[in-house]
Protein backbone atom coordinates (compact mmCIF):
# COMPACT_ATOMS: atom_id res chain seq x y z
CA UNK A 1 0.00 0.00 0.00
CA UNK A 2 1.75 3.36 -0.80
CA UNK A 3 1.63 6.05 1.54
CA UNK A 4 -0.56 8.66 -0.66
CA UNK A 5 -3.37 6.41 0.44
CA UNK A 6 -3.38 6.48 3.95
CA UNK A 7 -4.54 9.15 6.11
CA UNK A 8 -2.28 12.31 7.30
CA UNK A 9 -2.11 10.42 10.87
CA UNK A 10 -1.03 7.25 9.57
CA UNK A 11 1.47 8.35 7.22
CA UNK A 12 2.93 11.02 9.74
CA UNK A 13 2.73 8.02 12.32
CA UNK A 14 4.90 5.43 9.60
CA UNK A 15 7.16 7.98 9.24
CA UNK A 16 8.14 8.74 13.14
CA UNK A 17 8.33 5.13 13.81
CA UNK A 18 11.03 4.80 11.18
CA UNK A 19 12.82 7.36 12.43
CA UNK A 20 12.66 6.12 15.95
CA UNK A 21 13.99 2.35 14.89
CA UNK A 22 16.96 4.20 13.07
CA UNK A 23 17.93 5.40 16.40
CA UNK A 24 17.52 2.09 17.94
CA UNK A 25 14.47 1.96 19.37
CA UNK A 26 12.16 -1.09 19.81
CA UNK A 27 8.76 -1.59 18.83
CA UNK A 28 6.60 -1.85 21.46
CA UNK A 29 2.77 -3.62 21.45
CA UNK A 30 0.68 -3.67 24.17
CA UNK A 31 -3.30 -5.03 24.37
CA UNK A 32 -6.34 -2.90 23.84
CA UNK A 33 -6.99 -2.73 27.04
CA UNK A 34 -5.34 -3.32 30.69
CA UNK A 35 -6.79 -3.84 34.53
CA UNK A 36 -8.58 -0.75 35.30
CA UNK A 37 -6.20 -0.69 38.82
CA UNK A 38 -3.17 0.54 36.61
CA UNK A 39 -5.01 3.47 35.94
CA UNK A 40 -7.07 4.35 38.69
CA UNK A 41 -4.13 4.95 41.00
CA UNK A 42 -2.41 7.33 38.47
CA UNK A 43 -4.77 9.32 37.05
CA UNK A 44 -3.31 12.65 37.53
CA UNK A 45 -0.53 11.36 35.31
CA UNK A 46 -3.16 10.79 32.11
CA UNK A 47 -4.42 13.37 29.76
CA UNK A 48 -7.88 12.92 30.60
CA UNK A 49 -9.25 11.28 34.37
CA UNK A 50 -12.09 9.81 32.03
CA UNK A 51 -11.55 6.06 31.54
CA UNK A 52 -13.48 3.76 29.38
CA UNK A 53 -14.21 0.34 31.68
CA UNK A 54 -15.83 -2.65 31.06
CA UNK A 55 -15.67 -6.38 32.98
CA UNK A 56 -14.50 -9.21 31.71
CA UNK A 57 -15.56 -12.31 31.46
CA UNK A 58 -13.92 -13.20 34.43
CA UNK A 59 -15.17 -10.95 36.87
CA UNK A 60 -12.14 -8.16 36.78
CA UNK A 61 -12.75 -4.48 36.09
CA UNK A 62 -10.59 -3.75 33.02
CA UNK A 63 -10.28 -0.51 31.08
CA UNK A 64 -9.33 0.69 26.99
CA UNK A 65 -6.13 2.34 27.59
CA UNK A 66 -6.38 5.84 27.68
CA UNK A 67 -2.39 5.92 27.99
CA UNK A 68 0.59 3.98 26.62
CA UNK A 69 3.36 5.27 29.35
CA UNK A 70 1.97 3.38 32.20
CA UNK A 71 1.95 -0.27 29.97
CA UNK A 72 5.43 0.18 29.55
CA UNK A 73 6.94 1.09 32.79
CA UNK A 74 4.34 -1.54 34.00
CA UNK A 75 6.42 -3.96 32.12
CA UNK A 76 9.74 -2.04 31.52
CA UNK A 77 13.10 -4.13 33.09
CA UNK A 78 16.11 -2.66 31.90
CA UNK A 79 19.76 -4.42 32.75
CA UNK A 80 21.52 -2.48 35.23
CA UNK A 81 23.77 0.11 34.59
CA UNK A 82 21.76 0.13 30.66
CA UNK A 83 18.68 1.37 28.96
CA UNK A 84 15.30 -0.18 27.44
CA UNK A 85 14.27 1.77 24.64
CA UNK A 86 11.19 1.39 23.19
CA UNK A 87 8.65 3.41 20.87
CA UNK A 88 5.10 2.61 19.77
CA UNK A 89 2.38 3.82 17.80
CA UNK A 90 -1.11 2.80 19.45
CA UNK A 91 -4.55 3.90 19.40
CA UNK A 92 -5.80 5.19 23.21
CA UNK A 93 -9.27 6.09 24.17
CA UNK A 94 -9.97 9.13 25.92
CA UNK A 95 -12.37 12.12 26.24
CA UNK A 96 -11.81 15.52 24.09
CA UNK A 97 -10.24 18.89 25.86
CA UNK A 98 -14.38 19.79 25.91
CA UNK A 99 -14.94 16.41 27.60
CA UNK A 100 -17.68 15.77 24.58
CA UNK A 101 -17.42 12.27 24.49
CA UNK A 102 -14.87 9.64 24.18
CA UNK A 103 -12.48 9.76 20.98
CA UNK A 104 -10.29 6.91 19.94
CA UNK A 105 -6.36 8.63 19.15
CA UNK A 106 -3.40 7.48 17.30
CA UNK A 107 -0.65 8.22 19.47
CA UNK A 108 2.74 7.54 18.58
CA UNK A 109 6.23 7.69 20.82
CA UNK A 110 9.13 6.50 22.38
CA UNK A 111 10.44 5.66 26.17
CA UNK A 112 13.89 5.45 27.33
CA UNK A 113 14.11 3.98 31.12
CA UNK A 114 17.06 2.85 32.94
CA UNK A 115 20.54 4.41 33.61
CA UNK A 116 19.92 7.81 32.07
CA UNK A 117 22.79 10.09 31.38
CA UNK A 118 22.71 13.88 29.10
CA UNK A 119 23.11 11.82 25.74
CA UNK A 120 20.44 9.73 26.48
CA UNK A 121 18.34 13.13 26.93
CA UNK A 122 19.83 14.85 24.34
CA UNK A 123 18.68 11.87 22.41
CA UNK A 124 15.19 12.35 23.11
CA UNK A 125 15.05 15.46 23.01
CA UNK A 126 16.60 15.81 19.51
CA UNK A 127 14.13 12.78 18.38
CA UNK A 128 11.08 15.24 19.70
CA UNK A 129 12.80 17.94 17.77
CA UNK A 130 13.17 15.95 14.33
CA UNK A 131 9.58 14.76 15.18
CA UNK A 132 7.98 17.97 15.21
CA UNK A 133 10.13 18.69 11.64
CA UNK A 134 8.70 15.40 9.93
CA UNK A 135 5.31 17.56 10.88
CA UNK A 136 6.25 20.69 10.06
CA UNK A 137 9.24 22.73 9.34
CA UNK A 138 7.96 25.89 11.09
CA UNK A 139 7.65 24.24 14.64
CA UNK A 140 8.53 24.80 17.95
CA UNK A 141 9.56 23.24 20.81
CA UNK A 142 9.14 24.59 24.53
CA UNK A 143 11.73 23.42 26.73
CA UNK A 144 11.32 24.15 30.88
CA UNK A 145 12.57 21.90 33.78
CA UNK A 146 10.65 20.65 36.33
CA UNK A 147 13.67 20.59 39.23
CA UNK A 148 14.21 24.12 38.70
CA UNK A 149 10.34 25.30 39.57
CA UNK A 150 10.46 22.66 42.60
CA UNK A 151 13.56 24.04 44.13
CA UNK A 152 12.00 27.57 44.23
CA UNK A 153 8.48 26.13 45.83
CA UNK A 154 10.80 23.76 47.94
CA UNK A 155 10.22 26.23 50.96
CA UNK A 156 6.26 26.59 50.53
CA UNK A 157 4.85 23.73 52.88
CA UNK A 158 1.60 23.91 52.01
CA UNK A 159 0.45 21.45 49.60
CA UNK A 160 -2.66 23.03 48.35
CA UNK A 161 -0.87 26.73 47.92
CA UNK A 162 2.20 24.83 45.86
CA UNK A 163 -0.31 23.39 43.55
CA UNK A 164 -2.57 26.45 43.04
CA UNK A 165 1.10 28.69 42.58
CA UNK A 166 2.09 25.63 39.81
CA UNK A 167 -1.13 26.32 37.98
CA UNK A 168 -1.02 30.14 38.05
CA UNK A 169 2.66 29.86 36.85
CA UNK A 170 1.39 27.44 34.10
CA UNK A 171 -1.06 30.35 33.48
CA UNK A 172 2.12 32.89 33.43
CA UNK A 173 -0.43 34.82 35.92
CA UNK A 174 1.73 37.21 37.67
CA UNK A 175 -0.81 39.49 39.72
CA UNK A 176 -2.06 36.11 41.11
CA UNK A 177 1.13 34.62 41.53
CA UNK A 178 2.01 37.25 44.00
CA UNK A 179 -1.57 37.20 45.20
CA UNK A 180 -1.20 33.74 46.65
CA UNK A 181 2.16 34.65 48.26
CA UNK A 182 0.70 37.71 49.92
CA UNK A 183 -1.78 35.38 51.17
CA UNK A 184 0.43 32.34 51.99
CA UNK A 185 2.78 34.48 53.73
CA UNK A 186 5.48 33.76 51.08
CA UNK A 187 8.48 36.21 51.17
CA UNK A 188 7.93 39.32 48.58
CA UNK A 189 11.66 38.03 47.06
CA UNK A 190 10.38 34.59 46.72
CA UNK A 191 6.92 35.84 45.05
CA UNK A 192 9.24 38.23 42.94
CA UNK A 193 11.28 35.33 41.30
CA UNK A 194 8.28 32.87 40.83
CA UNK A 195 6.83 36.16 39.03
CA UNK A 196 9.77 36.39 36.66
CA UNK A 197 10.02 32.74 35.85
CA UNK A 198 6.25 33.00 35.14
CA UNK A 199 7.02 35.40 32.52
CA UNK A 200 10.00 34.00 31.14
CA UNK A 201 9.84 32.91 27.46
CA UNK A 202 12.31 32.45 23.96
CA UNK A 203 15.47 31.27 22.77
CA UNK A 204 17.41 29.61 25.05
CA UNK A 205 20.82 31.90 25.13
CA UNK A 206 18.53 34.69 26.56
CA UNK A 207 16.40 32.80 28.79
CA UNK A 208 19.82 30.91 30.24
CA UNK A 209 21.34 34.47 30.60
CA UNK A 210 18.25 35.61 32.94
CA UNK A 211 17.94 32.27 34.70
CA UNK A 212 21.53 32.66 36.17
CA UNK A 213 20.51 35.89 37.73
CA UNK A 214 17.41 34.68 39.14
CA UNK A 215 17.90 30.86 40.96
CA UNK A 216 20.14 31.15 43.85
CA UNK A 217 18.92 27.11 45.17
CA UNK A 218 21.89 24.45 44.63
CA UNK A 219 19.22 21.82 43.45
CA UNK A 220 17.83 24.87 41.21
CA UNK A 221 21.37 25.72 40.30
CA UNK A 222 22.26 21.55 38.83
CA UNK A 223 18.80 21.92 36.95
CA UNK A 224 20.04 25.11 35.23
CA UNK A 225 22.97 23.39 34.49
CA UNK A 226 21.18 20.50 32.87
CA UNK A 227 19.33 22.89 31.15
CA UNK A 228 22.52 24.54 29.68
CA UNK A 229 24.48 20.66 28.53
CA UNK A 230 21.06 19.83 26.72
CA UNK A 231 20.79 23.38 25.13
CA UNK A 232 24.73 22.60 24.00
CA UNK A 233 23.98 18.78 22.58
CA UNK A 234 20.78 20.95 20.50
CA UNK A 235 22.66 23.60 19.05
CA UNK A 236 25.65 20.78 18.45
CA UNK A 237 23.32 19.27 16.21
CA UNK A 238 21.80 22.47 14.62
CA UNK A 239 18.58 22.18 16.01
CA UNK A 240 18.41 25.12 18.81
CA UNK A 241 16.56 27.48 16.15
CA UNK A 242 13.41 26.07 17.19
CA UNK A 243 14.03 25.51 20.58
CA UNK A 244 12.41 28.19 23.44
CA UNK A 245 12.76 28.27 27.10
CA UNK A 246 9.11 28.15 28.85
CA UNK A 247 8.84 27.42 32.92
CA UNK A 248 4.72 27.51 32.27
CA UNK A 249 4.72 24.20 30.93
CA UNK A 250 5.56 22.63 34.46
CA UNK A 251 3.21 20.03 35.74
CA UNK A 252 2.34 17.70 38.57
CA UNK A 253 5.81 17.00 40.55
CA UNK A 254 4.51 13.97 41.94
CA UNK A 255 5.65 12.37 38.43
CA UNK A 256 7.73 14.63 36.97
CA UNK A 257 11.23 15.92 38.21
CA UNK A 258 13.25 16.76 35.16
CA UNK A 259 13.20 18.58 31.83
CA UNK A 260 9.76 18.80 30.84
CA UNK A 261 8.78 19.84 27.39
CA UNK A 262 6.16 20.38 24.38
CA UNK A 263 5.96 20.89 21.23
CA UNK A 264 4.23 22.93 18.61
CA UNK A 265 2.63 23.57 15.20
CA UNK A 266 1.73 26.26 12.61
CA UNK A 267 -2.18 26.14 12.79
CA UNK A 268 -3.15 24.47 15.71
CA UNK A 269 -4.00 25.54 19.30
CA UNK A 270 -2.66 23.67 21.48
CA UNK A 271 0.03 21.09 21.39
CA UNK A 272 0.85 18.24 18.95
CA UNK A 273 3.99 16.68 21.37
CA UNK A 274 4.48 16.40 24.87
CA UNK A 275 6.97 14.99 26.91
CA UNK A 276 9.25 14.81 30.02
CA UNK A 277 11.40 12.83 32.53
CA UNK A 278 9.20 10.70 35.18
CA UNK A 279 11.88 9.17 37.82
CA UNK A 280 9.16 9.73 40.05
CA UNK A 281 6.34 7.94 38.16
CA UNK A 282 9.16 5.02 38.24
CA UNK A 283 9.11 4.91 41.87
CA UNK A 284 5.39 5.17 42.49
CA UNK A 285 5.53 2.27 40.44
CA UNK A 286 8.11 0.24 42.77
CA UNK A 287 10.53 0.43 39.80
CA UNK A 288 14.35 1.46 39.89
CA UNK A 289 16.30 3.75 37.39
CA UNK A 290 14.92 6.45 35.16
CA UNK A 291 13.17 7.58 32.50
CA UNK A 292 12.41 10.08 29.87
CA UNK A 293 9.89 9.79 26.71
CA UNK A 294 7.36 11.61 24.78
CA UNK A 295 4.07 11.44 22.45
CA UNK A 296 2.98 12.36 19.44
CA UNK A 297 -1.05 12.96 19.51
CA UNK A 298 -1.47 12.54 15.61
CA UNK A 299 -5.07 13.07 15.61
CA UNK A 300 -4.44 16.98 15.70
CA UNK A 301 -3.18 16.61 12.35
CA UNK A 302 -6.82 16.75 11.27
CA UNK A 303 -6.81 20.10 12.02
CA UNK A 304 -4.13 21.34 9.94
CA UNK A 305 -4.87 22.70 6.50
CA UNK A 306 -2.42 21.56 4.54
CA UNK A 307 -1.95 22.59 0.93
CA UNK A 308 0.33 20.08 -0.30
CA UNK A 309 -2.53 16.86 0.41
CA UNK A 310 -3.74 15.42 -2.69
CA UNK A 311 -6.78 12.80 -2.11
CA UNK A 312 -4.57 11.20 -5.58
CA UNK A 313 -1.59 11.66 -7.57
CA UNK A 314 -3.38 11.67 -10.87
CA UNK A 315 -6.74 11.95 -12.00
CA UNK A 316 -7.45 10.01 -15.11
CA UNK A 317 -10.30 10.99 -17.16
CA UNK A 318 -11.36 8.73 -19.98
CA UNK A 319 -15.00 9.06 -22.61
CA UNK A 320 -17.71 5.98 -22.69
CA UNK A 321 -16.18 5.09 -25.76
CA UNK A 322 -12.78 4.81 -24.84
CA UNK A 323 -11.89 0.94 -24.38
CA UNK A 324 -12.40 -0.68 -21.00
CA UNK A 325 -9.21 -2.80 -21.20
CA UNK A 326 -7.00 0.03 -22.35
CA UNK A 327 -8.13 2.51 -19.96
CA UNK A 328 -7.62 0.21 -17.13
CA UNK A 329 -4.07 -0.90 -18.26
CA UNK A 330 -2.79 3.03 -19.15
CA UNK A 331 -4.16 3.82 -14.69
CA UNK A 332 -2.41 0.83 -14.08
CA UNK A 333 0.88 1.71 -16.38
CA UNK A 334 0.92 5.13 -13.87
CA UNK A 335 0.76 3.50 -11.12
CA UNK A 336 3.68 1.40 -11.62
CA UNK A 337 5.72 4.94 -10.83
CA UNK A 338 4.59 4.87 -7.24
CA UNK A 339 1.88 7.29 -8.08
CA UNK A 340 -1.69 6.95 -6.66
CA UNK A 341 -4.37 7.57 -9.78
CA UNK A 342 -7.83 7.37 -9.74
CA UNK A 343 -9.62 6.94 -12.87
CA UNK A 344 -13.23 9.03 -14.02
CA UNK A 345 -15.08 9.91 -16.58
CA UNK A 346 -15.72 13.23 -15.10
CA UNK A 347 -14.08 15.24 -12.78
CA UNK A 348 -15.58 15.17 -9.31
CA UNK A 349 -16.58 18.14 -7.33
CA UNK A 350 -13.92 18.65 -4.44
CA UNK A 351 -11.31 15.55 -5.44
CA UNK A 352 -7.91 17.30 -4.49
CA UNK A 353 -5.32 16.01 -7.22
CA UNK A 354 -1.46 16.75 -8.31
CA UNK A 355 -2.12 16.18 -11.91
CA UNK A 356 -4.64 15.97 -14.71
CA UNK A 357 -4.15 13.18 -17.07
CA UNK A 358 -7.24 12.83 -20.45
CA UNK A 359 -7.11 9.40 -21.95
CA UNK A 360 -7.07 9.10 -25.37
CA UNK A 361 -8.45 6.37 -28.19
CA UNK A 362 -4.57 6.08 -29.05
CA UNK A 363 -3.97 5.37 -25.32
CA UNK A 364 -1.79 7.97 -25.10
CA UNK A 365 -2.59 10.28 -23.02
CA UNK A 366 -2.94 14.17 -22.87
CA UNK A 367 -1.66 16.29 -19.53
CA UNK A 368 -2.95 19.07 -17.83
């Protein structure tokens, strides 16, 4: 089957799983559906709380995976002192953003767990980079770090206040960021810095610049530095134009304690690639090591409008006179140059084609 006739997600989805086996990386397959337990216990960690349950046929409570991350560190055991690297592209069930109803997604990604080191995440992070360029050359990806915003909310005890500061700095919400230190008693220098990193945003030798005048924390200081080896292995490989430092992409630090990151595309909303490092999802899961990986959601590629899609190569258009046999053998002849072509006798309203191809008695053919 050539590629022209499968969808934009399954062709963007053949092409990132090629890329990902180049670099090593195993192909992963997991089962429809798992025991509803895996999920229930970390459903902060999924896209979407909604889960889609049923029971089997043997009494247990089982659920359509709305998440592929889980099934592998489930079943992830990598030799000591080495990696497991694995990518996949499966379809997970979940609800929309608008929670109307449940949607079934082609998601497609990779997972490196074990003995991490800085090429293992430059790796991935380079691989989420030449992802988002398979998709589109005018993307972008965010870049913040997880240990960095911890180390500054390190000294605010209260749970509920850390959580409602993380959301108002994922929010890049100033006024209320120092609202809720005015009212948590938080230090006006403290409130202050969280207020600049909230507002902190673009290429990364501007953002590093400001970031080593603003963290004073050692733990906050070895994130920066992270920051600054990964930012090196990206521009090594030419690939820092599209990079940009963002802190309001931080998220729950019960799972994640690293670089966090996203990506983005021309045209849509929100984002088509997320991704981070989950140590601590690893732990909550009674598992050693580490571990870093991202996703591709490929059904936002529906959304794009892209120019260069064709529903076929060639559109063939033949007369009721013209000979069966002949017309069928000159579509056929095309073809055999890797080109899709679909054959008519007229030209139908709204069929998106590269070229325009009239069949004549000779069978020769005249194009347009």
């Amino acid at each position: 089957m050539s590629q022209t006739s499968l969808r934009p997600d399954e062709r963007a989805g053949l092409r990132l799983r090629e890329l990902y086996q180049q670099y090593g990386y195993l192909p992963y397959r997991m089962s429809k559906f798992e025991p509803y337990d895996l999920y229930v216990g970390n459903k902060s960690f999924l896209v979407s709380e909604n889960i889609l349950t049923f029971t089997d046929t043997d009494g247990r409570l089982m659920a359509l995976k709305p998440d592929v991350t889980l099934s592998i560190v489930k079943n992830a055991h990598p030799p000591a002192g080495a990696l497991e690297k694995v990518c996949y592209s499966e379809n997970v069930y979940r609800t929309t953003a608008a929670g109307l109803g449940f949607r079934e997604i082609m998601q497609t990604g990779l997972e490196c767990i074990g003995s991490l080191d800085m090429a293992a995440m430059g790796e991935v992070l380079a691989l989420a980079a030449e992802s988002l360029s398979l998709l589109g050359r005018d993307y972008l990806l965010d870049l913040g770090h997880m240990g960095l915003v911890s180390a500054l909310l390190e000294t605010v005890s209260d749970e509920m206040l850390r959580k409602s500061l993380l959301a108002e700095l994922g929010r890049k919400n100033q006024p209320a960021i120092n609202q809720l230190c005015a009212q948590g008693g938080i230090g006006q220098e403290l409130a202050v810095r969280l207020g600049r990193l909230a507002g902190l945003y673009g290429p990364a030798p501007e953002v590093l610049l400001e970031l080593d005048d603003l963290v004073q924390e050692s733990k906050a200081r070895t994130a920066l530095e992270e920051l600054k080896a990964l930012c090196g292995i990206l521009k090594h490989l030419d690939l820092l134009n599209h990079l940009r430092l963002d802190f309001s992409i931080a998220n729950d630090m019960r799972y994640y304690n690293g670089v966090i990151f996203r990506g983005y595309l021309p045209g849509l909303a929100s984002g088509v690639l997320a991704g981070g490092r989950y140590d601590n999802l690893l732990r909550r899961m009674g598992k050693a090591g580490s571990a870093i990986g991202f996703a591709v959601y490929l059904d936002q590629l529906d959304r794009l409008e892209d120019s260069n899609e064709y529903d076929t190569d060639i559109l063939l258009l033949y007369k009721a006179e013209d000979a069966p046999a002949d017309v069928v053998a000159y579509a056929e002849k095309l073809r055999q140059s890797g080109r899709s072509v679909r054959m008519e006798r007229s030209e139908p309203m709204g069929l998106r084609y590269r070229e325009l191809v009239y069949f004549d008695e000779g069978g020769a053919a005249q194009w347009k």
